[in-house]
Each structure stands twice: as structure tokens, then as C-alpha cells.
PDB file of N, CA and C in Angstrom:
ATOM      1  N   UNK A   1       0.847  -1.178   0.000  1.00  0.00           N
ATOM      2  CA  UNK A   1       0.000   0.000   0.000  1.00  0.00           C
ATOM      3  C   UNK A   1       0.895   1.245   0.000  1.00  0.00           C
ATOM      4  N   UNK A   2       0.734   2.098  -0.909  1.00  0.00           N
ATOM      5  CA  UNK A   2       1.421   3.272  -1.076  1.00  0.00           C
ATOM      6  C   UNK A   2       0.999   4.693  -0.002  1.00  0.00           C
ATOM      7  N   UNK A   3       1.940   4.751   0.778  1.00  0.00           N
ATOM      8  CA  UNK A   3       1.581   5.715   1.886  1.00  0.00           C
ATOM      9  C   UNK A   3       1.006   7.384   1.472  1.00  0.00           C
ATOM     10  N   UNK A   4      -0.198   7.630   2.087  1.00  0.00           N
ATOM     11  CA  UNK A   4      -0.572   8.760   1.254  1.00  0.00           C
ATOM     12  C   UNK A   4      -0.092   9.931   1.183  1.00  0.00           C
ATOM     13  N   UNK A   5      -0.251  10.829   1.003  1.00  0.00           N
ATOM     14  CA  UNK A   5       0.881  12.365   0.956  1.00  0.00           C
ATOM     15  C   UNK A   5      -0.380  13.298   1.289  1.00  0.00           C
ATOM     16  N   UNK A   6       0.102  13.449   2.392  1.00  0.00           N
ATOM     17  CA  UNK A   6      -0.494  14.910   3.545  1.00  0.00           C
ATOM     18  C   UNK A   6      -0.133  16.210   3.144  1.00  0.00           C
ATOM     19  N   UNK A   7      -1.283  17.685   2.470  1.00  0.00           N
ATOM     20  CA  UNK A   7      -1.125  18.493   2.418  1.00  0.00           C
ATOM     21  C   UNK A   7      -1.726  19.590   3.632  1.00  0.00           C
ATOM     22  N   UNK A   8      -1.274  20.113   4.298  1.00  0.00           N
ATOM     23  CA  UNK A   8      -1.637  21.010   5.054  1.00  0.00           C
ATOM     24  C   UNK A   8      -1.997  22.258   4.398  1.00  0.00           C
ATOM     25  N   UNK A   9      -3.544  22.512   4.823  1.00  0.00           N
ATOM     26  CA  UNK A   9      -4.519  23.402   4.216  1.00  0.00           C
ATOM     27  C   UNK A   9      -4.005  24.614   4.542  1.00  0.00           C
ATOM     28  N   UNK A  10      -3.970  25.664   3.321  1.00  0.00           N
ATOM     29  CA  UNK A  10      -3.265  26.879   2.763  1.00  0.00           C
ATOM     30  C   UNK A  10      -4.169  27.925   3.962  1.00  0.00           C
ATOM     31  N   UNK A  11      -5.399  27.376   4.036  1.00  0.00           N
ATOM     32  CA  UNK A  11      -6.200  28.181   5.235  1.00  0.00           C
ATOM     33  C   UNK A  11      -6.153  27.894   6.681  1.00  0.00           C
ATOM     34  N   UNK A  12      -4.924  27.176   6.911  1.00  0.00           N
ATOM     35  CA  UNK A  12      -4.443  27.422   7.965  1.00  0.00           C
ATOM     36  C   UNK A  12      -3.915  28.667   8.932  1.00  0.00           C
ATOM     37  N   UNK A  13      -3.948  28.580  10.237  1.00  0.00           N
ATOM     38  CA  UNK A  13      -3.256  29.743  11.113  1.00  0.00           C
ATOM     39  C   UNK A  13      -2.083  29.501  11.828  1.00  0.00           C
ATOM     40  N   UNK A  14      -1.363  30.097  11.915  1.00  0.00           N
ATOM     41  CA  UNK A  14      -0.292  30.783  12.879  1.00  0.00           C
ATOM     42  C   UNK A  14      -0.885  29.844  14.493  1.00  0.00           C
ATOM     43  N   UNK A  15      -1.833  29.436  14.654  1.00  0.00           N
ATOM     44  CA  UNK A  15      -2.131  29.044  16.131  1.00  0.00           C
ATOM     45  C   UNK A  15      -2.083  27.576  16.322  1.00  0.00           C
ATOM     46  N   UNK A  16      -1.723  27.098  15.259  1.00  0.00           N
ATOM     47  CA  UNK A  16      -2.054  25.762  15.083  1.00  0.00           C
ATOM     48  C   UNK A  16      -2.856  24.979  15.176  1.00  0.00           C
ATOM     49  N   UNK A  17      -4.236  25.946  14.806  1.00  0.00           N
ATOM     50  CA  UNK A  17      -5.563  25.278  14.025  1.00  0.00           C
ATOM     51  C   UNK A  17      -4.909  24.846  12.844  1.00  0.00           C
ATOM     52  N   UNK A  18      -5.138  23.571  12.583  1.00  0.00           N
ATOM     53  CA  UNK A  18      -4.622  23.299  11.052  1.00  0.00           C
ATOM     54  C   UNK A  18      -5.370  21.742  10.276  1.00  0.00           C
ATOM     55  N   UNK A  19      -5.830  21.757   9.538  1.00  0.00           N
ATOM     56  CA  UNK A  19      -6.101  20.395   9.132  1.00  0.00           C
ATOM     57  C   UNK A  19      -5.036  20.754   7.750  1.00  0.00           C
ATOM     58  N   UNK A  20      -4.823  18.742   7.521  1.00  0.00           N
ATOM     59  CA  UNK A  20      -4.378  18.065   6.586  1.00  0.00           C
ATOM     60  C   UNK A  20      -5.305  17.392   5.696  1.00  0.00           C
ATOM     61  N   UNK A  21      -4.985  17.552   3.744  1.00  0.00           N
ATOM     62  CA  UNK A  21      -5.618  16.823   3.069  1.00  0.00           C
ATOM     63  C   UNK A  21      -4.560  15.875   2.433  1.00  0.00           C
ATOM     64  N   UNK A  22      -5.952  14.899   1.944  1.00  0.00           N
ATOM     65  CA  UNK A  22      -4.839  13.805   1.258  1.00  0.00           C
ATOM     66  C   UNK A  22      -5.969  13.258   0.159  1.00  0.00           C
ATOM     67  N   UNK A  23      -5.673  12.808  -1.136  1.00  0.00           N
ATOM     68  CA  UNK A  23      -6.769  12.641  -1.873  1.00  0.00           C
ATOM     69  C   UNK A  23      -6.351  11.574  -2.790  1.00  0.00           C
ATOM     70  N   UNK A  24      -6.543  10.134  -2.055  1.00  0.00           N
ATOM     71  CA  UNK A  24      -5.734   8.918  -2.629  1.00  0.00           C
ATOM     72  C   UNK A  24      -7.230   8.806  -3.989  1.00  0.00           C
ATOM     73  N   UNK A  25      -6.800   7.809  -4.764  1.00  0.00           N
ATOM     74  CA  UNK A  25      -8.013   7.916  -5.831  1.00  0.00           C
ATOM     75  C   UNK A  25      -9.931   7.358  -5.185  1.00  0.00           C
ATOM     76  N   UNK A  26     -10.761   8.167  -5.519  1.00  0.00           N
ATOM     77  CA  UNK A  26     -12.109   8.050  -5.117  1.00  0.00           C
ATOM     78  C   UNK A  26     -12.529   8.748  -3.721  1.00  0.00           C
ATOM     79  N   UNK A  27     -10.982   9.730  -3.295  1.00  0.00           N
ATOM     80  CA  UNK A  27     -11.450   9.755  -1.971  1.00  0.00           C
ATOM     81  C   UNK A  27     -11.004  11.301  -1.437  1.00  0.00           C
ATOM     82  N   UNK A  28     -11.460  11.998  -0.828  1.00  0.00           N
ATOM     83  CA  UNK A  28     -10.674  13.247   0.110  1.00  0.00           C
ATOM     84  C   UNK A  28     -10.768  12.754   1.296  1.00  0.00           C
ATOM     85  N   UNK A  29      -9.337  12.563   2.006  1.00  0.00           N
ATOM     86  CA  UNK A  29      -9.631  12.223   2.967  1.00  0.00           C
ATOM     87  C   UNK A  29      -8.751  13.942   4.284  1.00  0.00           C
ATOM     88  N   UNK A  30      -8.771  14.192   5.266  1.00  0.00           N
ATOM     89  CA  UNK A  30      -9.036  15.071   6.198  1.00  0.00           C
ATOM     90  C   UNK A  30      -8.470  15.101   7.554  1.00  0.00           C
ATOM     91  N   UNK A  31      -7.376  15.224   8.094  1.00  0.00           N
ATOM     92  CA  UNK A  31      -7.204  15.258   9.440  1.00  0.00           C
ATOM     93  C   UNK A  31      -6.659  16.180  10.074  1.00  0.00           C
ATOM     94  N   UNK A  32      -6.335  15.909  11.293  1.00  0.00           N
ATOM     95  CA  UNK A  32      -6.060  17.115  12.306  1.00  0.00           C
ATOM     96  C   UNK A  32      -4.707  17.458  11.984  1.00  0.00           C
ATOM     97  N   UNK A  33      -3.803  18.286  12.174  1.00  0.00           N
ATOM     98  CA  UNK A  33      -2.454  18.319  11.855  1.00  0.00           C
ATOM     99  C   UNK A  33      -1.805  17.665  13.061  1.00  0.00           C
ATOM    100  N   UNK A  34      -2.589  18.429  13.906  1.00  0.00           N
ATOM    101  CA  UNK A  34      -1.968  18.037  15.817  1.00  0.00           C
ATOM    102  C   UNK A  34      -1.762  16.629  16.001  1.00  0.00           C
ATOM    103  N   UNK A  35      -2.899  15.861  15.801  1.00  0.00           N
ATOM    104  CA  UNK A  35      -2.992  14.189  15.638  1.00  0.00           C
ATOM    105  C   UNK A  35      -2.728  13.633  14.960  1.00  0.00           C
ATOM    106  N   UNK A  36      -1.989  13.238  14.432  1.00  0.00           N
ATOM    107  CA  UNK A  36      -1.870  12.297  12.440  1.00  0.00           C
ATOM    108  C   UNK A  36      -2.262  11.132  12.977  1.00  0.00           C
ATOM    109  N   UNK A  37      -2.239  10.464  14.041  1.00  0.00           N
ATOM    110  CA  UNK A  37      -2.972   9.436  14.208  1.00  0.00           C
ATOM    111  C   UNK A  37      -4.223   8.906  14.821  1.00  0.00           C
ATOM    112  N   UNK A  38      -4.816  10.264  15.126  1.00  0.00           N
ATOM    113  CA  UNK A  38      -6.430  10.360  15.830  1.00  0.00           C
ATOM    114  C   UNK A  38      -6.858   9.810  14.282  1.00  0.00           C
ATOM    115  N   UNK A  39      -8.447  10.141  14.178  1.00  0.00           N
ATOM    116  CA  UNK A  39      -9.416   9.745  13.479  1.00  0.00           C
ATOM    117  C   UNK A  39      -9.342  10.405  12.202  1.00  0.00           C
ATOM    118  N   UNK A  40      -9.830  10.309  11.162  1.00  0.00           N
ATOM    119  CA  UNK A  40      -9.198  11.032   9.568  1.00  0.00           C
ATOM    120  C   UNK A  40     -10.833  10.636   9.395  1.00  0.00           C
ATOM    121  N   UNK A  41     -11.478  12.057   8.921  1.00  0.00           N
ATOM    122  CA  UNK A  41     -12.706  11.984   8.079  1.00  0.00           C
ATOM    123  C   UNK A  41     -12.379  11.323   6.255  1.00  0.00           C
ATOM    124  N   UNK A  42     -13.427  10.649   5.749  1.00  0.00           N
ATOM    125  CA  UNK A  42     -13.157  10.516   4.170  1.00  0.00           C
ATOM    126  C   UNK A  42     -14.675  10.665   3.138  1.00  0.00           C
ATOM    127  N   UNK A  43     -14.311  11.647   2.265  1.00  0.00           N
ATOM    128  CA  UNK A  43     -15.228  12.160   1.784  1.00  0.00           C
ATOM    129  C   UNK A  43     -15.099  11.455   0.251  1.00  0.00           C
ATOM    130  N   UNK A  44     -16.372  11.468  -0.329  1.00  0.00           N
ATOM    131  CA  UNK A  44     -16.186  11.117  -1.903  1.00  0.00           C
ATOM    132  C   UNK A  44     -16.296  12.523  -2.539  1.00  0.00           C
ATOM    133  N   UNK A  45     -15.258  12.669  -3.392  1.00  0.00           N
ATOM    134  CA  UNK A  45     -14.897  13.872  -4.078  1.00  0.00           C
ATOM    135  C   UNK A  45     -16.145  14.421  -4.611  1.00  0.00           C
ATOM    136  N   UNK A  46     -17.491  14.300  -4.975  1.00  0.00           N
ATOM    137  CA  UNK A  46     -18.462  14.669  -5.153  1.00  0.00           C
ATOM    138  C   UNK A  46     -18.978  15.166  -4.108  1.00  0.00           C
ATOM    139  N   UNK A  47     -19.047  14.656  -2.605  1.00  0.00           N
ATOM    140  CA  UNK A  47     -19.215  15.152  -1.706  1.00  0.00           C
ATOM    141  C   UNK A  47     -18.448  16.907  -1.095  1.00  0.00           C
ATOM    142  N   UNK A  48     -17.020  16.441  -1.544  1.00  0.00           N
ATOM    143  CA  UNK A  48     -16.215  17.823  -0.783  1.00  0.00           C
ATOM    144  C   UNK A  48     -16.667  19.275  -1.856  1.00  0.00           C
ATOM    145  N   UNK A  49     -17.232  18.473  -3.131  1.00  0.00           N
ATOM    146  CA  UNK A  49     -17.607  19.656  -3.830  1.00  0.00           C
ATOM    147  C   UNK A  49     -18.606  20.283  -3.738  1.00  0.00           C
ATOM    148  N   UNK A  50     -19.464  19.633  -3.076  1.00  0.00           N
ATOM    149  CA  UNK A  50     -21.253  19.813  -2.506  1.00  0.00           C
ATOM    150  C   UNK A  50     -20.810  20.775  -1.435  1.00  0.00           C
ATOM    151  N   UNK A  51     -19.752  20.291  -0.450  1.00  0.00           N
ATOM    152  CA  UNK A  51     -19.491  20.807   1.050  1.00  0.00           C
ATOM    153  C   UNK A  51     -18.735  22.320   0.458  1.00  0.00           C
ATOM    154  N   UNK A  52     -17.949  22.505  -0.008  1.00  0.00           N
ATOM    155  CA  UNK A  52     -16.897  23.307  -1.251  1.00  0.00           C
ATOM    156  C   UNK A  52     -18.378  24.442  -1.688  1.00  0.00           C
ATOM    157  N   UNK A  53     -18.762  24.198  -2.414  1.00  0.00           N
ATOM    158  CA  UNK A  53     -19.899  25.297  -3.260  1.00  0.00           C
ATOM    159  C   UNK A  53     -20.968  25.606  -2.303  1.00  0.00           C
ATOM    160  N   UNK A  54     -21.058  25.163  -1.271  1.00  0.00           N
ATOM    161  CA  UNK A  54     -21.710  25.269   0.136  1.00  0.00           C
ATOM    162  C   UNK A  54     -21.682  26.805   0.940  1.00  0.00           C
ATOM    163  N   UNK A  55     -20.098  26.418   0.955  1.00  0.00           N
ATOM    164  CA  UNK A  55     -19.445  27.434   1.829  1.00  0.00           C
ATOM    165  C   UNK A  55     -18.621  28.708   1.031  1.00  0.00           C
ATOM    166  N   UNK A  56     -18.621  28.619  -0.565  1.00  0.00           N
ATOM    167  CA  UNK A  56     -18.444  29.994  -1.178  1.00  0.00           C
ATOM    168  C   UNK A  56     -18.447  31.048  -0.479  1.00  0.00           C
ATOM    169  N   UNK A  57     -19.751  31.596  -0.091  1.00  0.00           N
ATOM    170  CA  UNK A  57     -19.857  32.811   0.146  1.00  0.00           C
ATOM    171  C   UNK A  57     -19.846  33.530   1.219  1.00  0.00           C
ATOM    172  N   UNK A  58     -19.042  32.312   2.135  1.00  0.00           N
ATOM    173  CA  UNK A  58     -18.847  32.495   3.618  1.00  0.00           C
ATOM    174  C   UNK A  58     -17.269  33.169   4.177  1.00  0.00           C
TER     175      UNK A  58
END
């Protein structure tokens, strides 16, 4: 199994609120930066775009 590659979200802060993405094929998956080994949400890329066009105008 090919280990996935963690990007830390550009909308991150200075306080170390931070989540990590990772988007192996069929999937976005989501975690804490603080924890890499707590719990990881996984979304189907149709989903993060629903959640994504959601929150535009916020």
C-alpha cells in the first residue's frame, strides 16, 4: 500500500488550528495536523464539492 501524501490546508493559522488533506483515488480524505494518528474523516470527491460550493460565500 502506497503511503498517502499529507497536504496542510493553505487556510491554515499561525495558532495551530490546522487540518491536513490527502486525496488517494475516489477519496478526500481530512485530518487534524496536531494528531496524524487520531481519526481522519473521508469524503467522496463529489461530496467535498457539494461541502466546497456550500461554503463559497462564507
Amino acid at each position: 500500500m502506497t503511503p498517502l501524501k499529507w497536504k496542510k490546508s493553505t487556510r491554515s493559522n499561525g495558532g495551530g488550528d490546522c487540518v491536513e488533506v490527502a486525496a488517494p483515488p475516489h477519496a478526500v480524505m481530512i485530518r487534524d495536523s496536531k494528531d496524524r494518528q487520531g481519526p481522519v474523516l473521508s469524503f467522496t470527491p463529489p461530496r467535498v464539492e457539494w461541502l466546497h460550493r456550500g461554503h463559497q460565500d462564507r
